[in-house]
PDB file of N, CA and C in Angstrom:
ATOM      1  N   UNK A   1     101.211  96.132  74.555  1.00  0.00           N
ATOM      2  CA  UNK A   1     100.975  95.339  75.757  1.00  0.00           C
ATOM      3  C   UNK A   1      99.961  96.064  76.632  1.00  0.00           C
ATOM      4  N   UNK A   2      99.483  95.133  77.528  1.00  0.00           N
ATOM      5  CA  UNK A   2      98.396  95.995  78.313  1.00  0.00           C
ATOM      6  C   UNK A   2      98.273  96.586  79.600  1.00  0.00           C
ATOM      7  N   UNK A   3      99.589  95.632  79.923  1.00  0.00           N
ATOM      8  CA  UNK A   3      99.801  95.672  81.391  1.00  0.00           C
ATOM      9  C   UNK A   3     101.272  96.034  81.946  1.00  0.00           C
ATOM     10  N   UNK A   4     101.625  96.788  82.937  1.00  0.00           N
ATOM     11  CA  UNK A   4     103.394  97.014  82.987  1.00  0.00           C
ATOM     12  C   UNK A   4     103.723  95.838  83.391  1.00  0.00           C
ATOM     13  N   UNK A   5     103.168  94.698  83.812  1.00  0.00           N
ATOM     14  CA  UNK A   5     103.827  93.688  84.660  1.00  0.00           C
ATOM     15  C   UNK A   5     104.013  92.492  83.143  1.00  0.00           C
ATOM     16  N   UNK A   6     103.317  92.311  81.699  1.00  0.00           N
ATOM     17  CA  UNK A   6     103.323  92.134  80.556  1.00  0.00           C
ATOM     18  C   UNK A   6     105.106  92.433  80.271  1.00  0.00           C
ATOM     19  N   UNK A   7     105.070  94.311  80.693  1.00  0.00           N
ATOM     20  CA  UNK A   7     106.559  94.691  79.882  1.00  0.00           C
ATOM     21  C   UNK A   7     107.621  94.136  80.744  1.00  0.00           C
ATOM     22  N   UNK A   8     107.100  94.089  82.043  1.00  0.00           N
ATOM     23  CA  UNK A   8     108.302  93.557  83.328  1.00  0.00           C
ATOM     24  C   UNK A   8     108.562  92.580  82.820  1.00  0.00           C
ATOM     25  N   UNK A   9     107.970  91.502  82.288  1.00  0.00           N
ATOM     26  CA  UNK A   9     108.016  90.421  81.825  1.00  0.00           C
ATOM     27  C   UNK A   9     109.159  90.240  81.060  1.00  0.00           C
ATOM     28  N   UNK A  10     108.734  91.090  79.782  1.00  0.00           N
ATOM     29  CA  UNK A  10     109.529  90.854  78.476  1.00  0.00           C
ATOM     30  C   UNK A  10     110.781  91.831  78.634  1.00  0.00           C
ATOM     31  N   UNK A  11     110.856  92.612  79.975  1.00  0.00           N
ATOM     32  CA  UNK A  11     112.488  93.645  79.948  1.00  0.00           C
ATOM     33  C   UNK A  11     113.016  92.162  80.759  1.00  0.00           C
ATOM     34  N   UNK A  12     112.596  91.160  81.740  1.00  0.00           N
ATOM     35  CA  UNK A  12     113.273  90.238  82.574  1.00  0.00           C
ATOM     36  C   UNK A  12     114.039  89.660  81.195  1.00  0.00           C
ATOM     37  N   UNK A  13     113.475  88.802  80.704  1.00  0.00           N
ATOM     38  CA  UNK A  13     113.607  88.164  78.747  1.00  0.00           C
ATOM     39  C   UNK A  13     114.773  88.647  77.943  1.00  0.00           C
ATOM     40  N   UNK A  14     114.821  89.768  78.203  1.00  0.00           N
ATOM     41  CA  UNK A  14     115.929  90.633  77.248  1.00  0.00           C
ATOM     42  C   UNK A  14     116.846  91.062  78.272  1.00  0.00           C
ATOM     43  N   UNK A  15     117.359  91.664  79.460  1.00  0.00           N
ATOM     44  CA  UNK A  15     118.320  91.878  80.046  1.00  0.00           C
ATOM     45  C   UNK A  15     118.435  90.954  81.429  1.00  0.00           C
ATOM     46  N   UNK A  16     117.451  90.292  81.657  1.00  0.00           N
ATOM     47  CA  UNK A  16     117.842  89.057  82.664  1.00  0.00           C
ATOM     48  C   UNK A  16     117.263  89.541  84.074  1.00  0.00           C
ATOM     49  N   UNK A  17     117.519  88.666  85.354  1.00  0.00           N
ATOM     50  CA  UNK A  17     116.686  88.979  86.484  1.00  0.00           C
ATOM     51  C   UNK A  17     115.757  88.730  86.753  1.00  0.00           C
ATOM     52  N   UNK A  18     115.201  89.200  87.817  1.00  0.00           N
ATOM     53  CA  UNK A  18     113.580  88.742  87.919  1.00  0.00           C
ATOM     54  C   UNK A  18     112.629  89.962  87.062  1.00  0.00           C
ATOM     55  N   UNK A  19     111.461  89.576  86.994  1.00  0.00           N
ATOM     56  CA  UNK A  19     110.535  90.876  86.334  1.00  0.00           C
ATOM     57  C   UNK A  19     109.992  92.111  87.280  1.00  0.00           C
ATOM     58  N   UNK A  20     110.612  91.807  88.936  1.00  0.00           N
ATOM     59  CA  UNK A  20     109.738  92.467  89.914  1.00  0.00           C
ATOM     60  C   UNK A  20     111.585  93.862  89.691  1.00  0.00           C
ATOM     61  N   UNK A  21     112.516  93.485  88.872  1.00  0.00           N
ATOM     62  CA  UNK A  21     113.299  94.802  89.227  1.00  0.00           C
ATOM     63  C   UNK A  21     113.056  95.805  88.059  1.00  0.00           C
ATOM     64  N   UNK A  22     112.152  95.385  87.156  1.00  0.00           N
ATOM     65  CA  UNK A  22     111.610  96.365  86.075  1.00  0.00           C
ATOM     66  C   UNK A  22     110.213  96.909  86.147  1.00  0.00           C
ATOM     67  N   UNK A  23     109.523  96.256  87.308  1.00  0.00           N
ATOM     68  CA  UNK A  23     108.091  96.512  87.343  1.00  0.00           C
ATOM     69  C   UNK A  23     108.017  98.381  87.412  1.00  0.00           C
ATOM     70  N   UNK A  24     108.680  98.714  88.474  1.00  0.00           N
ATOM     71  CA  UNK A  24     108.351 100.265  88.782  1.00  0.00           C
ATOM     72  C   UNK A  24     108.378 101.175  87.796  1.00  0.00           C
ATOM     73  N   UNK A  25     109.353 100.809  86.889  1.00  0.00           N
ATOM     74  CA  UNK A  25     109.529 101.799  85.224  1.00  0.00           C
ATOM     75  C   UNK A  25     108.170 101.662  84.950  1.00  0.00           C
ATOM     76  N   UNK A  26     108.120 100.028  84.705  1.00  0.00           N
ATOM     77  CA  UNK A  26     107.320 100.073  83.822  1.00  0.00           C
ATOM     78  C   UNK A  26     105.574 100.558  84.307  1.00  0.00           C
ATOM     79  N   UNK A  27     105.143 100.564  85.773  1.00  0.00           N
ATOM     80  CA  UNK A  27     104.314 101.087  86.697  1.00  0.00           C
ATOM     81  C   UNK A  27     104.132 102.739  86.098  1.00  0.00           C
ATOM     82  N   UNK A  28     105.691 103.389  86.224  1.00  0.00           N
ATOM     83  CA  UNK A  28     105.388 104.857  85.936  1.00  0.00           C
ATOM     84  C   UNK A  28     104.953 105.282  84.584  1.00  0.00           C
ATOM     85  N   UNK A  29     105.059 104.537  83.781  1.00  0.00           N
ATOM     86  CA  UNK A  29     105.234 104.690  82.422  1.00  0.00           C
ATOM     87  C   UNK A  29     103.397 104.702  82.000  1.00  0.00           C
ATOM     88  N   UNK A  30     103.081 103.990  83.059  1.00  0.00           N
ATOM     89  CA  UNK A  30     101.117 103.850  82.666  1.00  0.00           C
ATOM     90  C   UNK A  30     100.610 104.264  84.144  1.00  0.00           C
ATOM     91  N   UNK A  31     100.804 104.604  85.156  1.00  0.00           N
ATOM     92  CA  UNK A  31     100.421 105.267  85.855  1.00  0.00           C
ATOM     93  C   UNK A  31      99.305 106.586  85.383  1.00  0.00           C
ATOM     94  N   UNK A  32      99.496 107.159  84.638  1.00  0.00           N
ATOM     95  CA  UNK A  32      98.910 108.340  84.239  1.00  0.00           C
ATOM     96  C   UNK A  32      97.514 107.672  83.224  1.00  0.00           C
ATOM     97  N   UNK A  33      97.309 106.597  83.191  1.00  0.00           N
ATOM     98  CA  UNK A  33      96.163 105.301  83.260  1.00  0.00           C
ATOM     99  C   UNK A  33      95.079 105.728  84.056  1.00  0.00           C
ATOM    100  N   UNK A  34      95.607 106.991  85.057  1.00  0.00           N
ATOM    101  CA  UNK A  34      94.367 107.061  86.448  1.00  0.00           C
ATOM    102  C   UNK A  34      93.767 108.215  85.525  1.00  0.00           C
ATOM    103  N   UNK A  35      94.423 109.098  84.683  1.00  0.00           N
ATOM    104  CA  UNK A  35      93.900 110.419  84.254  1.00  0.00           C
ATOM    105  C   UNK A  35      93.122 110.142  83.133  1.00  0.00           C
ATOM    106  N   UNK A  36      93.175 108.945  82.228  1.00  0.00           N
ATOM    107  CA  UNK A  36      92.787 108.387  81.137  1.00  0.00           C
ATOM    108  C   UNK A  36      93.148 106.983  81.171  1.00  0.00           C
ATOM    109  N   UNK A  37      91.682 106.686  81.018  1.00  0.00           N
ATOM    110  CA  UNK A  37      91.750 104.829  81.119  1.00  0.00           C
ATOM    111  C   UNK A  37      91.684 104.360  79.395  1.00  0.00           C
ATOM    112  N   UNK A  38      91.972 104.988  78.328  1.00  0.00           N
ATOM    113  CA  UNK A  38      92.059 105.090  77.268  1.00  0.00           C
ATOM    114  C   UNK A  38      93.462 104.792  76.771  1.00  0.00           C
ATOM    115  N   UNK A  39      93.740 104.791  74.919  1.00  0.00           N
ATOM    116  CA  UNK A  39      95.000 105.123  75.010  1.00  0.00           C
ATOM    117  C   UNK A  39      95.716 106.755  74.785  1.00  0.00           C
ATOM    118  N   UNK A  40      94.478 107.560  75.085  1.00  0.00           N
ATOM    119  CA  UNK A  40      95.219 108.955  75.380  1.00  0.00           C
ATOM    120  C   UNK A  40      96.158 109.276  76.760  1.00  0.00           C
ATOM    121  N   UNK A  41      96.240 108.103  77.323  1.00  0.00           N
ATOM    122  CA  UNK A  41      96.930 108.043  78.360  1.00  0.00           C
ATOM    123  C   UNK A  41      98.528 108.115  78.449  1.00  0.00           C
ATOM    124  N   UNK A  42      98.962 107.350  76.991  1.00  0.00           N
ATOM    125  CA  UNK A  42     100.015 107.640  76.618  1.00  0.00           C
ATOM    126  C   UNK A  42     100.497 109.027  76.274  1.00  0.00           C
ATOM    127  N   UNK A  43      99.704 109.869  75.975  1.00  0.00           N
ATOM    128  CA  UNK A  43     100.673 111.182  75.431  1.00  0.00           C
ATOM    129  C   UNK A  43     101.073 111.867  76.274  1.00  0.00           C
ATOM    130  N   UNK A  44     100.992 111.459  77.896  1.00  0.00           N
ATOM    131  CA  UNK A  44     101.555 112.187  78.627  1.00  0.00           C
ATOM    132  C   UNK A  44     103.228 111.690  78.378  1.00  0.00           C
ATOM    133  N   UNK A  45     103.514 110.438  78.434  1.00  0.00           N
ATOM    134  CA  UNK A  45     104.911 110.019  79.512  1.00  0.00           C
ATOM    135  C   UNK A  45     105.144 108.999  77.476  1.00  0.00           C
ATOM    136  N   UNK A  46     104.684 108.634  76.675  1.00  0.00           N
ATOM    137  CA  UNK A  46     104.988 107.314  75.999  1.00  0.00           C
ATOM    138  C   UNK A  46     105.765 107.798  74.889  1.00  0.00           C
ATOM    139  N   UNK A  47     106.615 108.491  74.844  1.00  0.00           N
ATOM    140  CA  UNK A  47     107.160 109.537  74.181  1.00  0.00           C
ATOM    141  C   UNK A  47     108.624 109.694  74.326  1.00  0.00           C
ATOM    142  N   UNK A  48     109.758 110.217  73.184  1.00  0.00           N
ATOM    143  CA  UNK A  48     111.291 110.680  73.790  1.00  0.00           C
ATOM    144  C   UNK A  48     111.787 111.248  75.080  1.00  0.00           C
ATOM    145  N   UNK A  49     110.381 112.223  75.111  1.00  0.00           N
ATOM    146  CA  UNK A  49     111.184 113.166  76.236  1.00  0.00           C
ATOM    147  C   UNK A  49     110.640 112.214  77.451  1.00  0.00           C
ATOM    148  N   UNK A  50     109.337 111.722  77.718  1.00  0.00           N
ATOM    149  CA  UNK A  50     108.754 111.009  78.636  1.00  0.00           C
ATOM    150  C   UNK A  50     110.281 109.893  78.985  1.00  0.00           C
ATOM    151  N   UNK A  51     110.815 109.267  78.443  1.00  0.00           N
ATOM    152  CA  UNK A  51     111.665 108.492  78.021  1.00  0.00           C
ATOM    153  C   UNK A  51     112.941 108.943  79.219  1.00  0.00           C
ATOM    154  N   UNK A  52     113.151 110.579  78.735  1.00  0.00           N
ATOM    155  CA  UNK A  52     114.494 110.792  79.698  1.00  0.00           C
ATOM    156  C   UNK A  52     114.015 111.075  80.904  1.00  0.00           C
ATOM    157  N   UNK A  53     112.503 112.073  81.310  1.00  0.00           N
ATOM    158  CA  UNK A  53     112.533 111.838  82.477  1.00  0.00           C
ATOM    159  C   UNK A  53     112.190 110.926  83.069  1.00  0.00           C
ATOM    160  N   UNK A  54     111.804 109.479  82.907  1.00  0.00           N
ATOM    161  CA  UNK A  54     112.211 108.386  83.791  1.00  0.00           C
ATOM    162  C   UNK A  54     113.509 107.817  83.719  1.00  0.00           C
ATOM    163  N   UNK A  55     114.045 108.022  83.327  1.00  0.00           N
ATOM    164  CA  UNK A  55     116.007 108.131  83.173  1.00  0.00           C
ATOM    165  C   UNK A  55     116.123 109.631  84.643  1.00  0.00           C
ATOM    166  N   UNK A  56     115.819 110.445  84.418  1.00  0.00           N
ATOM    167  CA  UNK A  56     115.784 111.796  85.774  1.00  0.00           C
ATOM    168  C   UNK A  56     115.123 111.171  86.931  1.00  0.00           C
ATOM    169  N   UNK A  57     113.817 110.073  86.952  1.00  0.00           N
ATOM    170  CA  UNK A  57     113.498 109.835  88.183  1.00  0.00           C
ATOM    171  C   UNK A  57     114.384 108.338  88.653  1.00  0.00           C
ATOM    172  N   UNK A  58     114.585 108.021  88.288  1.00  0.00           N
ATOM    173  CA  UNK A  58     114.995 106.422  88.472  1.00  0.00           C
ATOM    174  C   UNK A  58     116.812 106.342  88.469  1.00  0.00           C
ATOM    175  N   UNK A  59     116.965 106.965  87.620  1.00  0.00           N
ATOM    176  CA  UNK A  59     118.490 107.112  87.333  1.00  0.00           C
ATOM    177  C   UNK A  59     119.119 106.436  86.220  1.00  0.00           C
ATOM    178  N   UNK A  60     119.988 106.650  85.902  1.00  0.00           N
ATOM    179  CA  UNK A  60     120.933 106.111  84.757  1.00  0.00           C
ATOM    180  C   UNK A  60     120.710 104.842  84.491  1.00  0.00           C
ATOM    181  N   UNK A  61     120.955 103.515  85.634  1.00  0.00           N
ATOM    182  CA  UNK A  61     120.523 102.743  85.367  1.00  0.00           C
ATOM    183  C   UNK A  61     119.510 101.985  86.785  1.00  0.00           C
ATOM    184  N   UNK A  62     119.378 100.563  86.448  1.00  0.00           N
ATOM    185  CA  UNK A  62     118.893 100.343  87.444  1.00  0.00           C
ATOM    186  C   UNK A  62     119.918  99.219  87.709  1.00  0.00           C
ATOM    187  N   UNK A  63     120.228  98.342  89.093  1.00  0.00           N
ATOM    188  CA  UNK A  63     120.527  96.648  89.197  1.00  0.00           C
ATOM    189  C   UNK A  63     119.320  96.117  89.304  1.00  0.00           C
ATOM    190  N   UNK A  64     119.679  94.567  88.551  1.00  0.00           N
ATOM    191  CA  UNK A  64     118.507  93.812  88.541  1.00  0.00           C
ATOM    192  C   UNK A  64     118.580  93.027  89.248  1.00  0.00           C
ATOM    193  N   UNK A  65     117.782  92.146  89.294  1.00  0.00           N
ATOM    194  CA  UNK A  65     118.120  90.975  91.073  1.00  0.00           C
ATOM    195  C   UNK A  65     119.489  90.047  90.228  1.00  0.00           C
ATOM    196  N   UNK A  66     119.715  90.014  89.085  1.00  0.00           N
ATOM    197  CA  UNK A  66     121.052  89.479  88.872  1.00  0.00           C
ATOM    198  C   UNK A  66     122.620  90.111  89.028  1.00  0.00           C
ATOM    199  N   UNK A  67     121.820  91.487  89.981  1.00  0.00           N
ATOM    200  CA  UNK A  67     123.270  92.318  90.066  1.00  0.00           C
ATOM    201  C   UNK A  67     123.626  92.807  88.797  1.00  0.00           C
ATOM    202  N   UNK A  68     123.220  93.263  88.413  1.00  0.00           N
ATOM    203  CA  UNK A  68     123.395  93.766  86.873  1.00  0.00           C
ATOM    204  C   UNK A  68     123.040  94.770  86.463  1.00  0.00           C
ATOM    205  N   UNK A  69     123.914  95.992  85.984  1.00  0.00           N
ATOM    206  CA  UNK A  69     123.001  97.638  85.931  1.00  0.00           C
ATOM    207  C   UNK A  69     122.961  97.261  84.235  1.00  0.00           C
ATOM    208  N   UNK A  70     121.823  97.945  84.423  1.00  0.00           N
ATOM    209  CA  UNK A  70     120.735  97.695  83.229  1.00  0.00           C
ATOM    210  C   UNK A  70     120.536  99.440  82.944  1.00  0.00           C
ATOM    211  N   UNK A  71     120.654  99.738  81.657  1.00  0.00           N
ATOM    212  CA  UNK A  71     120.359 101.148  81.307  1.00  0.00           C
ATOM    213  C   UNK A  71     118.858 101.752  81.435  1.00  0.00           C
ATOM    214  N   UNK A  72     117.945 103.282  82.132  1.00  0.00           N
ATOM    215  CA  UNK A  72     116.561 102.792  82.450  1.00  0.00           C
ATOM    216  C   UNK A  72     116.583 103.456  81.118  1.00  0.00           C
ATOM    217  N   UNK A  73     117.080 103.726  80.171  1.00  0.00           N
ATOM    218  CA  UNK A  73     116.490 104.644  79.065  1.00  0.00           C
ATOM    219  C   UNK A  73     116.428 103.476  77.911  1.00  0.00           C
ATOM    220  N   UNK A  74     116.863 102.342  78.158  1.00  0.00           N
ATOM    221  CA  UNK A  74     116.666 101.485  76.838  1.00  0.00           C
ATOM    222  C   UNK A  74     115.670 100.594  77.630  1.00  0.00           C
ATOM    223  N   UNK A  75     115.605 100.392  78.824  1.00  0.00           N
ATOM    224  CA  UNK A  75     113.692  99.740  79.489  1.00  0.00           C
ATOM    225  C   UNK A  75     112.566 100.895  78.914  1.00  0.00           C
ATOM    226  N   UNK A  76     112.851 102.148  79.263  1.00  0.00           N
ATOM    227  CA  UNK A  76     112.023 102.953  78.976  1.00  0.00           C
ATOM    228  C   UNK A  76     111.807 102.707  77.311  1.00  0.00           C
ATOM    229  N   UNK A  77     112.650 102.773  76.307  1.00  0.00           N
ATOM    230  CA  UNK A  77     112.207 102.853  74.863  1.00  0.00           C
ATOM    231  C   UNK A  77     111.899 100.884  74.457  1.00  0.00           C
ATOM    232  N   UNK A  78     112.604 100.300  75.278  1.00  0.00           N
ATOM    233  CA  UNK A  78     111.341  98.857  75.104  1.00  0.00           C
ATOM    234  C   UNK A  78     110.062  99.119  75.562  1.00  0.00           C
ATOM    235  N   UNK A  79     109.485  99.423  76.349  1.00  0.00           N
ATOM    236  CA  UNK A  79     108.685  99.913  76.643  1.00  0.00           C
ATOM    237  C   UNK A  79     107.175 100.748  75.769  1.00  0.00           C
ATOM    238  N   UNK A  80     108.000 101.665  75.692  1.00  0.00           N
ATOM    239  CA  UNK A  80     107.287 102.679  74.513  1.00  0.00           C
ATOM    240  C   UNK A  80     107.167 101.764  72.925  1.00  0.00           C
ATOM    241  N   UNK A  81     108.203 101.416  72.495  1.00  0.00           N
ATOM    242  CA  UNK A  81     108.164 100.414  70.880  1.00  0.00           C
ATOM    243  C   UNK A  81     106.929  99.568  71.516  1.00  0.00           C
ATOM    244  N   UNK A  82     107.155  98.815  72.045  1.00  0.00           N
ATOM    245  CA  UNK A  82     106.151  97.848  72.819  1.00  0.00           C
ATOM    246  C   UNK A  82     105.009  98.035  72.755  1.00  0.00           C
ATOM    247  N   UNK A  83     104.326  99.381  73.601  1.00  0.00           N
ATOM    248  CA  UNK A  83     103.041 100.171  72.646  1.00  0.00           C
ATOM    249  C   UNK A  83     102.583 100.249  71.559  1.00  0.00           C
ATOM    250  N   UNK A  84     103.886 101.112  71.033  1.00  0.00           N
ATOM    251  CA  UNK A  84     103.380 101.433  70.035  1.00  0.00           C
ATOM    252  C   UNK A  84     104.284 101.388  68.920  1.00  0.00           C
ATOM    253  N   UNK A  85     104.700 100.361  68.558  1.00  0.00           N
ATOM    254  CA  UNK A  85     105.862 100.397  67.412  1.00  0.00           C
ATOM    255  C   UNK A  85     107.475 101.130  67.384  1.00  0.00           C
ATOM    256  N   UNK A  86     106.843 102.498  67.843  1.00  0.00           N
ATOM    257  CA  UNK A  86     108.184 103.524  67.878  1.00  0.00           C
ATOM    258  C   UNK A  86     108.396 104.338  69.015  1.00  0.00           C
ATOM    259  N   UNK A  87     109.288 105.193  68.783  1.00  0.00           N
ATOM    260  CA  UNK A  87     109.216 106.159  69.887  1.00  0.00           C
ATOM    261  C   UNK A  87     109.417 107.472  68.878  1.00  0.00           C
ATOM    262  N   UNK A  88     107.753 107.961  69.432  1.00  0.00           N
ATOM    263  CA  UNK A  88     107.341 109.365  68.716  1.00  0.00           C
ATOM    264  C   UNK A  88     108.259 110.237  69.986  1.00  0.00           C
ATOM    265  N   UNK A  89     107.827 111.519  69.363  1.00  0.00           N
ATOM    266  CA  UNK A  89     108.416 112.512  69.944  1.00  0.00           C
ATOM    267  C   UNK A  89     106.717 112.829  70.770  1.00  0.00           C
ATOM    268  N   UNK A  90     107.577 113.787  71.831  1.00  0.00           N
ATOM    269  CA  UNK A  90     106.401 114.968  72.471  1.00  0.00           C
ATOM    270  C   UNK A  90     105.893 115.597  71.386  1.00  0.00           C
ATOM    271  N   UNK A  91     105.786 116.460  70.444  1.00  0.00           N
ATOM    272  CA  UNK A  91     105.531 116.904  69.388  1.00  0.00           C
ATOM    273  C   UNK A  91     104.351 116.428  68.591  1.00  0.00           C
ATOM    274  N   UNK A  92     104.998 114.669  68.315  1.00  0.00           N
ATOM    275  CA  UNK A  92     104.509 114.119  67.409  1.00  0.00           C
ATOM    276  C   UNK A  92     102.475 114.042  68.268  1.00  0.00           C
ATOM    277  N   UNK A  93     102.661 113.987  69.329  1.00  0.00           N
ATOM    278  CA  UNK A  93     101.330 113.554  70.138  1.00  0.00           C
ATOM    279  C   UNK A  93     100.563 115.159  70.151  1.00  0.00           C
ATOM    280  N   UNK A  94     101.489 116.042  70.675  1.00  0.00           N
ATOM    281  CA  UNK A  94     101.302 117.424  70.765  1.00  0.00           C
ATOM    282  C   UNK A  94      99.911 118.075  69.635  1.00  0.00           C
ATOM    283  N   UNK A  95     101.272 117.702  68.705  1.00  0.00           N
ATOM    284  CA  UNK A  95     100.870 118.499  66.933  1.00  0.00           C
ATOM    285  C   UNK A  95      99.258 118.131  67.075  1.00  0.00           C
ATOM    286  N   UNK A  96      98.803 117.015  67.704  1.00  0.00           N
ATOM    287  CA  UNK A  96      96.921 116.534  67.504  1.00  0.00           C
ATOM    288  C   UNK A  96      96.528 116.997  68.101  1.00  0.00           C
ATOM    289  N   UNK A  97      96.559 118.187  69.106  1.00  0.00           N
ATOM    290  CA  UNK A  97      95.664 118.634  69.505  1.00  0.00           C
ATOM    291  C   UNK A  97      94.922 119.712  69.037  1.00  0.00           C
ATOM    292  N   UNK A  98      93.956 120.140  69.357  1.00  0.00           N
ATOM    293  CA  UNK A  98      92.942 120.947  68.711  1.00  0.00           C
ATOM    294  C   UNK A  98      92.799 122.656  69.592  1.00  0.00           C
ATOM    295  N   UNK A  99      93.449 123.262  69.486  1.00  0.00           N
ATOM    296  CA  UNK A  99      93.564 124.562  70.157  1.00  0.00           C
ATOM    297  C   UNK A  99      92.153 124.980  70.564  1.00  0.00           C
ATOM    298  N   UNK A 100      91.982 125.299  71.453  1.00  0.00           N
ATOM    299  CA  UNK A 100      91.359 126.039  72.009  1.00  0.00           C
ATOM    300  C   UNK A 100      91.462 127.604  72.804  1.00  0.00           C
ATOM    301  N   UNK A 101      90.147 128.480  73.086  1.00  0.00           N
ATOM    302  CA  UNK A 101      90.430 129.525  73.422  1.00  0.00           C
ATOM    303  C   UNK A 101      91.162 129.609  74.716  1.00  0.00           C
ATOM    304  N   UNK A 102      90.900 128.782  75.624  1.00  0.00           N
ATOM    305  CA  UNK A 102      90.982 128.840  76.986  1.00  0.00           C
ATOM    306  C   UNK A 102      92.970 128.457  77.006  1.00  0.00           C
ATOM    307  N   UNK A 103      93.152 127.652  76.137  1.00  0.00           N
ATOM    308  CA  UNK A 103      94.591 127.320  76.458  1.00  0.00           C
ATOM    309  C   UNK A 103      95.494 128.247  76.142  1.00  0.00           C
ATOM    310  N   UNK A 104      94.803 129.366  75.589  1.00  0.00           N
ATOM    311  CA  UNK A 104      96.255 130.760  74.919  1.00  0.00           C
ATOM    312  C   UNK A 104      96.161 131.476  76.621  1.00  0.00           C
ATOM    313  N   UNK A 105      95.656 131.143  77.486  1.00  0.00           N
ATOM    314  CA  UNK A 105      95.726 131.756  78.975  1.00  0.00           C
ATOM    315  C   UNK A 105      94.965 132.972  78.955  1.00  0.00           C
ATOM    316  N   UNK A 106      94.594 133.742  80.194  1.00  0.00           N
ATOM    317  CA  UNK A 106      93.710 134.855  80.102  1.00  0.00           C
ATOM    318  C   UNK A 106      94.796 135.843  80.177  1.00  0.00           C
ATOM    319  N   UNK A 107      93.993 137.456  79.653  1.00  0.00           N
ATOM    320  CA  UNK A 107      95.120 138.264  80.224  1.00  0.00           C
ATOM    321  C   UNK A 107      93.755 139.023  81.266  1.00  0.00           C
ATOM    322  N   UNK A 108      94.913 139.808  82.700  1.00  0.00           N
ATOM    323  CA  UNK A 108      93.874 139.953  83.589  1.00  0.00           C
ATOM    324  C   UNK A 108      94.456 140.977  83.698  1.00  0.00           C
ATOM    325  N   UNK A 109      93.478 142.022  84.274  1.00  0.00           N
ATOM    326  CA  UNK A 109      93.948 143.351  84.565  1.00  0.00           C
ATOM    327  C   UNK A 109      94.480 143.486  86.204  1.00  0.00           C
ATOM    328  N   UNK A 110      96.112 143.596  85.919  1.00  0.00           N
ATOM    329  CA  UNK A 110      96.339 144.233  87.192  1.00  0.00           C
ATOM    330  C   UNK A 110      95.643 144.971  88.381  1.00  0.00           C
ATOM    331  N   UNK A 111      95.331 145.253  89.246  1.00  0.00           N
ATOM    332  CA  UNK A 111      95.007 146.016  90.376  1.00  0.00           C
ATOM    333  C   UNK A 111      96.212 147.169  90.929  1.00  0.00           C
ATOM    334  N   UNK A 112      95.605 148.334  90.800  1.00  0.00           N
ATOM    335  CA  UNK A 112      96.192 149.464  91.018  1.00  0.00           C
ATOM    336  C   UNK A 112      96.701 149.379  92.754  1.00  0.00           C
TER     337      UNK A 112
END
């Protein structure tokens, strides 16, 4: 999908309510859209672990305008499948990157 208000859509569809009580998941979930307008944008948050901490920011669940707590970790993995078929791991996105010198950190000499 292309848009979070697309997934708001289709979480309203499957657990009920309006689409404006799933928008914000689904907002945080592509937010990081500002750092990469690509789909490398996903390997920050589109992922397992990405997954629990919007479960840590949002909470366990959410109510929907039907009064209804809704789990955010099964919006979050509709969400992610939705993308992209599955839900990879951090790892799985990780493992592609291409090491560089600069990322093993510098070592600096103390000052006496």
């Amino acid at each position: 999908m292309s848009h979070p208000y697309f997934h708001a859509l289709s979480s309203a569809r499957k657990y009920g309510g309006n689409y404006r009580s799933y928008l914000p998941i689904h907002n945080w979930f592509d937010e990081t859209k500002k750092s990469f307008c690509d789909f490398r944008h996903r390997a920050l948050r589109h992922h397992s672990e990405g997954i629990f901490l919007c479960e840590a920011i949002f909470g366990i669940t959410i109510k929907n305008s039907d009064g209804k707590d809704i789990p955010v970790r099964l919006i979050g993995e509709q969400h992610v499948q939705e993308d992209l078929g599955r839900i990879p791991s951090a790892e799985d996105w990780l493992k592609n990157i291409r090491p560089e010198r600069w990322m093993g950190g510098q070592v600096q000499k103390l000052e006496e």
